[in-house]
N, C-alpha and C. Protein backbone atom coordinates (compact mmCIF):
# COMPACT_ATOMS: atom_id res chain seq x y z
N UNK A 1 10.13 3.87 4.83
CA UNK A 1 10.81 3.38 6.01
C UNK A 1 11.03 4.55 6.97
N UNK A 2 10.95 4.24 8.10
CA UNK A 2 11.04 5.40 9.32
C UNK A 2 11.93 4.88 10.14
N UNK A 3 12.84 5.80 10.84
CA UNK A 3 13.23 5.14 12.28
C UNK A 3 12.50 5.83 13.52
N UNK A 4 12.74 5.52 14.55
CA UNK A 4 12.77 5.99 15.43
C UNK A 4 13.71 6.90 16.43
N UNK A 5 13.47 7.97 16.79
CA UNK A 5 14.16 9.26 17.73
C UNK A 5 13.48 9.09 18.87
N UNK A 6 13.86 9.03 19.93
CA UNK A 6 13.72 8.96 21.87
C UNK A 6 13.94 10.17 22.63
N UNK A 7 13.31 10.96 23.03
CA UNK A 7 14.16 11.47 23.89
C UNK A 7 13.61 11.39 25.59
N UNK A 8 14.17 11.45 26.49
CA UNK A 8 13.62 11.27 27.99
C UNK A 8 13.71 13.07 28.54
N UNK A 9 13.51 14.25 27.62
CA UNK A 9 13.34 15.36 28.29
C UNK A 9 12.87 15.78 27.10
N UNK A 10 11.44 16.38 27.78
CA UNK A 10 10.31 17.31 26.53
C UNK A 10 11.10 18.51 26.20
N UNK A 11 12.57 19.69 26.19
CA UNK A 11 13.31 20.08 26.22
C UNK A 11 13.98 19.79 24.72
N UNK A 12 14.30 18.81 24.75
CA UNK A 12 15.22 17.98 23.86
C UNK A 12 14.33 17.43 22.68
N UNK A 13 13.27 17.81 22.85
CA UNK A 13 11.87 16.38 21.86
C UNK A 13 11.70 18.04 21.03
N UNK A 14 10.80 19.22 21.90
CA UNK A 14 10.38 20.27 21.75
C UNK A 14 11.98 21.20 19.92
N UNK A 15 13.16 20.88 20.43
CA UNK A 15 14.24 21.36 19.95
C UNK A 15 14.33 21.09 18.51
N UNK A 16 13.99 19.04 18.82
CA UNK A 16 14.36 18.24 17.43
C UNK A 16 12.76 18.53 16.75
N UNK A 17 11.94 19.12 16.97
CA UNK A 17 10.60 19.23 16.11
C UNK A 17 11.20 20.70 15.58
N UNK A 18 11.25 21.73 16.49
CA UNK A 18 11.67 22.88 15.64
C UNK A 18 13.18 22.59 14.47
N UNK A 19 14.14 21.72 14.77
CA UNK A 19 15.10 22.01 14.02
C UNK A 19 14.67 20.91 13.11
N UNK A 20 13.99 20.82 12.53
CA UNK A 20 13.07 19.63 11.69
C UNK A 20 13.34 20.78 10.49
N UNK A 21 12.17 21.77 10.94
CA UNK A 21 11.83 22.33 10.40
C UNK A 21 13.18 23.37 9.34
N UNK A 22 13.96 23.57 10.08
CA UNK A 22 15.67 24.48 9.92
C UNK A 22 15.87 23.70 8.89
N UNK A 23 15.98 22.30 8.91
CA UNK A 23 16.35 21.09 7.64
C UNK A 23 16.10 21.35 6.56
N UNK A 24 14.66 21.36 6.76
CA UNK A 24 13.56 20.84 5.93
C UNK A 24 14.14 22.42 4.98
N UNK A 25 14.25 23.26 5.29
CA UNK A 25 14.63 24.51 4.39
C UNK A 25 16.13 24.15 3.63
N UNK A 26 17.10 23.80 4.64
CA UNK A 26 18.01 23.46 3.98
C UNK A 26 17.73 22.09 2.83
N UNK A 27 17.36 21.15 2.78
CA UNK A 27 16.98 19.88 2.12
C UNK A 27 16.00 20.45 0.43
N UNK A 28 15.62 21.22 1.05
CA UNK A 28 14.79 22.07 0.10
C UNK A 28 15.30 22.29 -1.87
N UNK A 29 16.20 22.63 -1.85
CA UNK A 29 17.10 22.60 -2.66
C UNK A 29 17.87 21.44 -3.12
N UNK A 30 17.41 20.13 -2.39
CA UNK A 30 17.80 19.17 -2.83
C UNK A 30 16.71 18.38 -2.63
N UNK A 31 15.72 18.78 -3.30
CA UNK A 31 14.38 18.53 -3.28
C UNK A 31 14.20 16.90 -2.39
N UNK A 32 14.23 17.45 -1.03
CA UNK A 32 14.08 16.20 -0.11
C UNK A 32 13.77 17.25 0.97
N UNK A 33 12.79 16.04 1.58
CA UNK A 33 12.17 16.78 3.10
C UNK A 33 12.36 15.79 4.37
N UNK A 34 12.45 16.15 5.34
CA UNK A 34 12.15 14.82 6.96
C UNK A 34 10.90 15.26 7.08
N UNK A 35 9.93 13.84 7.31
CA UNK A 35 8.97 14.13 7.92
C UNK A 35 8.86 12.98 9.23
N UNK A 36 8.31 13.89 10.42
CA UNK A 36 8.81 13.39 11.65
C UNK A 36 6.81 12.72 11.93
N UNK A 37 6.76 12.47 13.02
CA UNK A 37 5.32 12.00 13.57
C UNK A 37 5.45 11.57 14.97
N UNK A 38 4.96 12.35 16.17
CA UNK A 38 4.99 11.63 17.58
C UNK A 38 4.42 11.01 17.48
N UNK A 39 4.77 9.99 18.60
CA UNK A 39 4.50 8.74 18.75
C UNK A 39 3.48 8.92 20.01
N UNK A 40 2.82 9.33 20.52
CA UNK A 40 2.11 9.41 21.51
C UNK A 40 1.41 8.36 22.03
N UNK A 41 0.66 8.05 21.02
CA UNK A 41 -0.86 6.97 21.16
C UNK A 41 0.26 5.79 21.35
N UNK A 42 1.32 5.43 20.90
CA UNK A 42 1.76 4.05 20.59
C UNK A 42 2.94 3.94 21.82
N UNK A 43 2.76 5.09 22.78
CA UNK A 43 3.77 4.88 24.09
C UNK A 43 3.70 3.48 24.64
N UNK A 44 2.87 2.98 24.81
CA UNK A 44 3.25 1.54 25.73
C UNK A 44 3.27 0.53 25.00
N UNK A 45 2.98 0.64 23.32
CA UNK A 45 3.14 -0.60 22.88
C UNK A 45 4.11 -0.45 22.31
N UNK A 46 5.14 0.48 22.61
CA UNK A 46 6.76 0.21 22.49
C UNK A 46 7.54 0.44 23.54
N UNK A 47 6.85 0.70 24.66
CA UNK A 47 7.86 0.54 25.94
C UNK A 47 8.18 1.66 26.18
N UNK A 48 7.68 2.59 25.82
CA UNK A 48 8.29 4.30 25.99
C UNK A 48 7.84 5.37 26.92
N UNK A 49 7.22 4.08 27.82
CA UNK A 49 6.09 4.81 28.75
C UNK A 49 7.26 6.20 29.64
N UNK A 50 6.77 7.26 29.22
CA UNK A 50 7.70 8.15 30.48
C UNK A 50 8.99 9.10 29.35
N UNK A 51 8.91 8.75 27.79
CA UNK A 51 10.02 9.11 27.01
C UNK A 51 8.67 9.86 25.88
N UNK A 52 9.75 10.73 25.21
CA UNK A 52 9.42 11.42 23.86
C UNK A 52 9.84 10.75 22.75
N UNK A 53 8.72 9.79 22.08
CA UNK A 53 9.20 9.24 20.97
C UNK A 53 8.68 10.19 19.53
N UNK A 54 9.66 10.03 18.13
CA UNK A 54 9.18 10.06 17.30
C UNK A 54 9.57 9.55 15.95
N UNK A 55 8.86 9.29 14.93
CA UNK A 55 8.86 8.25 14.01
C UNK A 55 9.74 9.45 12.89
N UNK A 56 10.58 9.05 12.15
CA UNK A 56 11.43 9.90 11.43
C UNK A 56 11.65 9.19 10.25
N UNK A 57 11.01 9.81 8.86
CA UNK A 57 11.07 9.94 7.33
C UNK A 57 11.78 10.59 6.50
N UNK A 58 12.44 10.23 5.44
CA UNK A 58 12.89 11.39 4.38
C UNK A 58 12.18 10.99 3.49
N UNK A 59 11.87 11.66 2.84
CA UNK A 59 10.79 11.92 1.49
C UNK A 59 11.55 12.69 0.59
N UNK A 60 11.47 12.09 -0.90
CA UNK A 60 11.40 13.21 -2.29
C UNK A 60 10.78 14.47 -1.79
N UNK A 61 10.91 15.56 -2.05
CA UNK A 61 9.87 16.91 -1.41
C UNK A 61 9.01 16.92 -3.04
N UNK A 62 9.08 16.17 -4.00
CA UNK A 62 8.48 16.35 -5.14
C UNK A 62 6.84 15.48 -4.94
N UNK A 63 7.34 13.82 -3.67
CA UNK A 63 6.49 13.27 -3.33
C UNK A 63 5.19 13.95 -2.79
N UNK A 64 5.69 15.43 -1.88
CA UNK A 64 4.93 16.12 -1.43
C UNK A 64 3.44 16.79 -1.99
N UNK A 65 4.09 16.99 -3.21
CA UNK A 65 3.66 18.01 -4.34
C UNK A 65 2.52 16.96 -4.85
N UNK A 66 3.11 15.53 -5.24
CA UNK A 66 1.81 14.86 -5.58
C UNK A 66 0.83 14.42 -5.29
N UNK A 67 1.18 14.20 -3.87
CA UNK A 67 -0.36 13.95 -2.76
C UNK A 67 -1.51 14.86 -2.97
N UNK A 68 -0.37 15.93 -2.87
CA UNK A 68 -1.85 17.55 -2.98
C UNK A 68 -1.99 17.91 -4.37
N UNK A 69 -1.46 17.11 -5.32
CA UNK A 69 -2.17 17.46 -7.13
C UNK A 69 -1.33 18.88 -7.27
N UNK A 70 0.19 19.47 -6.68
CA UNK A 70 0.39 20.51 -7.23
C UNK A 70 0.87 20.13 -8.25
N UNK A 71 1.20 20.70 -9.52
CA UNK A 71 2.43 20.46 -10.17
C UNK A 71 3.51 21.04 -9.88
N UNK A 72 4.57 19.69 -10.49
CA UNK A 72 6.06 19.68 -10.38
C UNK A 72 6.70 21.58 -10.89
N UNK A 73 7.89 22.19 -10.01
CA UNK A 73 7.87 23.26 -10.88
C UNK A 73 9.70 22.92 -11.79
C-alpha cells in the first residue's frame, strides 16, 4: 500500500526526496525502509498537472535483501 505526498514547489518535493533518505538511516535499525516513487508519467491522470507528486511505501528493509538474493544478516 502507498499513499500519496503533493507538493506545488520543486523546493519542497527536492527536500522530502533528500530527507527520505535521513529516515531511511534512522528506520534502519528497525529494520524498515520508505520507499518513495515520482509520479511524473501519471500527472494528468490524477489531476496534478502543475504539482510534485509522489507515491510513498514502508517496507520490511529485510524485504529489500530478498529481491536481490542477499542473505538475511
Amino acid at each position: 500500500m502507498s499513499s500519496l505526498v503533493v507538493f506545488n514547489d520543486i523546493y519542497k518535493s527536492d527536500a522530502f526526496k533528500k530527507g527520505v533518505s535521513v529516515i531511511n538511516k534512522q528506520l534502519k535499525k528497525h529494520e524498515l525502509r520508505v520507499d518513495i516513487k515520482f509520479l511524473k508519467d501519471k500527472e494528468d491522470e490524477h489531476g496534478l498537472k502543475g504539482k510534485f507528486a509522489w507515491a510513498v511505501s514502508v517496507f520490511p528493509a529485510f524485504y529489500e535483501r530478498r529481491l536481490n538474493n542477499e542473505p538475511s544478516s
